[in-house]
Protein backbone atom coordinates (compact mmCIF):
# COMPACT_ATOMS: atom_id res chain seq x y z
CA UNK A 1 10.89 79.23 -35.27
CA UNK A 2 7.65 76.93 -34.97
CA UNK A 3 10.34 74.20 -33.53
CA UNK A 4 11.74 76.20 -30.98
CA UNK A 5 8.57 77.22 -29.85
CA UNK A 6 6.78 73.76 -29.77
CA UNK A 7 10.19 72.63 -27.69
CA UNK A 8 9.62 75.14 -25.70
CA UNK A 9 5.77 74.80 -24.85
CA UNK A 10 7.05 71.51 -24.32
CA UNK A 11 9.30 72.09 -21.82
CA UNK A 12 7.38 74.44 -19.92
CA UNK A 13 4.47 71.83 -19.85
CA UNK A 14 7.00 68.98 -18.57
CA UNK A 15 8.39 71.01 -16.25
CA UNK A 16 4.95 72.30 -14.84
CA UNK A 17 3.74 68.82 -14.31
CA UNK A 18 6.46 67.66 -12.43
CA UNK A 19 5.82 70.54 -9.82
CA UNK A 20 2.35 69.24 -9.25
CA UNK A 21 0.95 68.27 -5.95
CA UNK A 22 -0.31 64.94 -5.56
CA UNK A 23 -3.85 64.63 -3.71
CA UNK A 24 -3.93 61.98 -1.50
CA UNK A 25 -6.32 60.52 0.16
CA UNK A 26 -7.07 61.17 4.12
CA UNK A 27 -6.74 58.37 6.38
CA UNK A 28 -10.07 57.95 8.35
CA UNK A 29 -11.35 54.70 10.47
CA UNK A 30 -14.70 54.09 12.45
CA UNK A 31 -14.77 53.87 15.41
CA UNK A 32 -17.35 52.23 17.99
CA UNK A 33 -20.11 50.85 15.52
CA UNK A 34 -22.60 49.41 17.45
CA UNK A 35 -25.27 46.75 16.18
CA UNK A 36 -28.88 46.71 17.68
CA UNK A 37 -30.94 44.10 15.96
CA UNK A 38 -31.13 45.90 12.40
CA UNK A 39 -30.12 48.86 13.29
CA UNK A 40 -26.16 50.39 13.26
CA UNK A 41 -24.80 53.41 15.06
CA UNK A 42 -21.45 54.75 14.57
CA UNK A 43 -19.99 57.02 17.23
CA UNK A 44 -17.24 58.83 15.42
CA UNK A 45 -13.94 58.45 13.38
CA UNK A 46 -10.44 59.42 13.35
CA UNK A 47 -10.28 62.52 11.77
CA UNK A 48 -10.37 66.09 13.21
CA UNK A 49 -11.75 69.48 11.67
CA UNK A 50 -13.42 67.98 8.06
CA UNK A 51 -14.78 70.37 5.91
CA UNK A 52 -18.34 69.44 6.41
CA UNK A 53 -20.92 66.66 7.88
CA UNK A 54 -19.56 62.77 6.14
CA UNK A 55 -21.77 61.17 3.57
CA UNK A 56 -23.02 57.70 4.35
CA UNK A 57 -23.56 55.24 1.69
CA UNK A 58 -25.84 52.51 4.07
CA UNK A 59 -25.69 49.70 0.91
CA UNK A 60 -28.90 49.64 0.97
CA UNK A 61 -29.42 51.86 -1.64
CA UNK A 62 -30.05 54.44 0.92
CA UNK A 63 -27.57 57.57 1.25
CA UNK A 64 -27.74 61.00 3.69
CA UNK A 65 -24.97 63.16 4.92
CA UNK A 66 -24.93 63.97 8.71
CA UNK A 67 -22.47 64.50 11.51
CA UNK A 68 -21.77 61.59 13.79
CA UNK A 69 -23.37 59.66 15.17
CA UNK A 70 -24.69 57.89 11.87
CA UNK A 71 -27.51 55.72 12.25
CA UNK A 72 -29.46 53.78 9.72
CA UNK A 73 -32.26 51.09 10.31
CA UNK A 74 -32.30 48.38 7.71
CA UNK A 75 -35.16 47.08 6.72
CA UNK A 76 -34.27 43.33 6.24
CA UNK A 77 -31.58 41.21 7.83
CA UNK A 78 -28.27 40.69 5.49
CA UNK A 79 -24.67 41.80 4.08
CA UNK A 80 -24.03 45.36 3.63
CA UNK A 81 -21.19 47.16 2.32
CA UNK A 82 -21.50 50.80 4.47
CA UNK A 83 -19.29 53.44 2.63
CA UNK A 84 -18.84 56.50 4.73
CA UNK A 85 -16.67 59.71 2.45
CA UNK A 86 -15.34 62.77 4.08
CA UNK A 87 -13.03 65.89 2.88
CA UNK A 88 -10.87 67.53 5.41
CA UNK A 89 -9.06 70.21 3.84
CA UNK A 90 -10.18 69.55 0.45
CA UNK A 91 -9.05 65.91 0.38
CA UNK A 92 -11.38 62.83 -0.06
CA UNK A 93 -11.13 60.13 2.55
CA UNK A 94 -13.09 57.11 2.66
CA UNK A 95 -13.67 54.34 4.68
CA UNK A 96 -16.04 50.68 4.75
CA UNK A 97 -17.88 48.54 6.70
CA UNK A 98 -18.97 45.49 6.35
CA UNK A 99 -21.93 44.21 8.00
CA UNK A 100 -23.91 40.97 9.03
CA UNK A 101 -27.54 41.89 10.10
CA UNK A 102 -29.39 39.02 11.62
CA UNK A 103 -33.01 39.40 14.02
């Protein structure tokens, strides 16, 4: 009996993971960033109706959520790696930039 029911639970647990969803991720791009000595503005990105303002990770070690446009103002000329997340019905999407600040 403790067979059967092990081959069963099993089953059921096979057979339950093979109906799941997967979640992938949202396709998303920026669009229009615009450079201004050290400071960048971007105007938008291709994704309709998210589920709430995007986070922006500047690579500066500074981070804030907001709806577009996003603007930061670094404080030194360099490289930074801009990450910018987003859910739109309850799926991540993310999407970089790279940057090359000079004065």
């Amino acid at each position: 009996m403790k067979i059967v029911a092990f081959v069963l639970t099993m089953l059921v647990t096979v057979l339950a993971a093979g109906c799941a969803t997967v979640n992938r991720p949202i396709p998303i791009a920026l669009l229009d960033p615009e450079v201004d000595g050290l400071t960048v503005t971007v105007n938008g990105a291709t994704i309709t109706d998210p589920d709430g303002p995007f986070l922006w990770n500047w690579g500066d070690g500074t981070t804030n959520t907001s709806w577009f446009p996003g603007k930061h103002t670094y404080h030194e000329p360099g490289f930074y790696h801009v990450v910018v997340e987003v859910r739109r019905h309850g799926k991540p999407g993310t999407e970089d930039l790279y940057l090359k600040l000079a004065h």
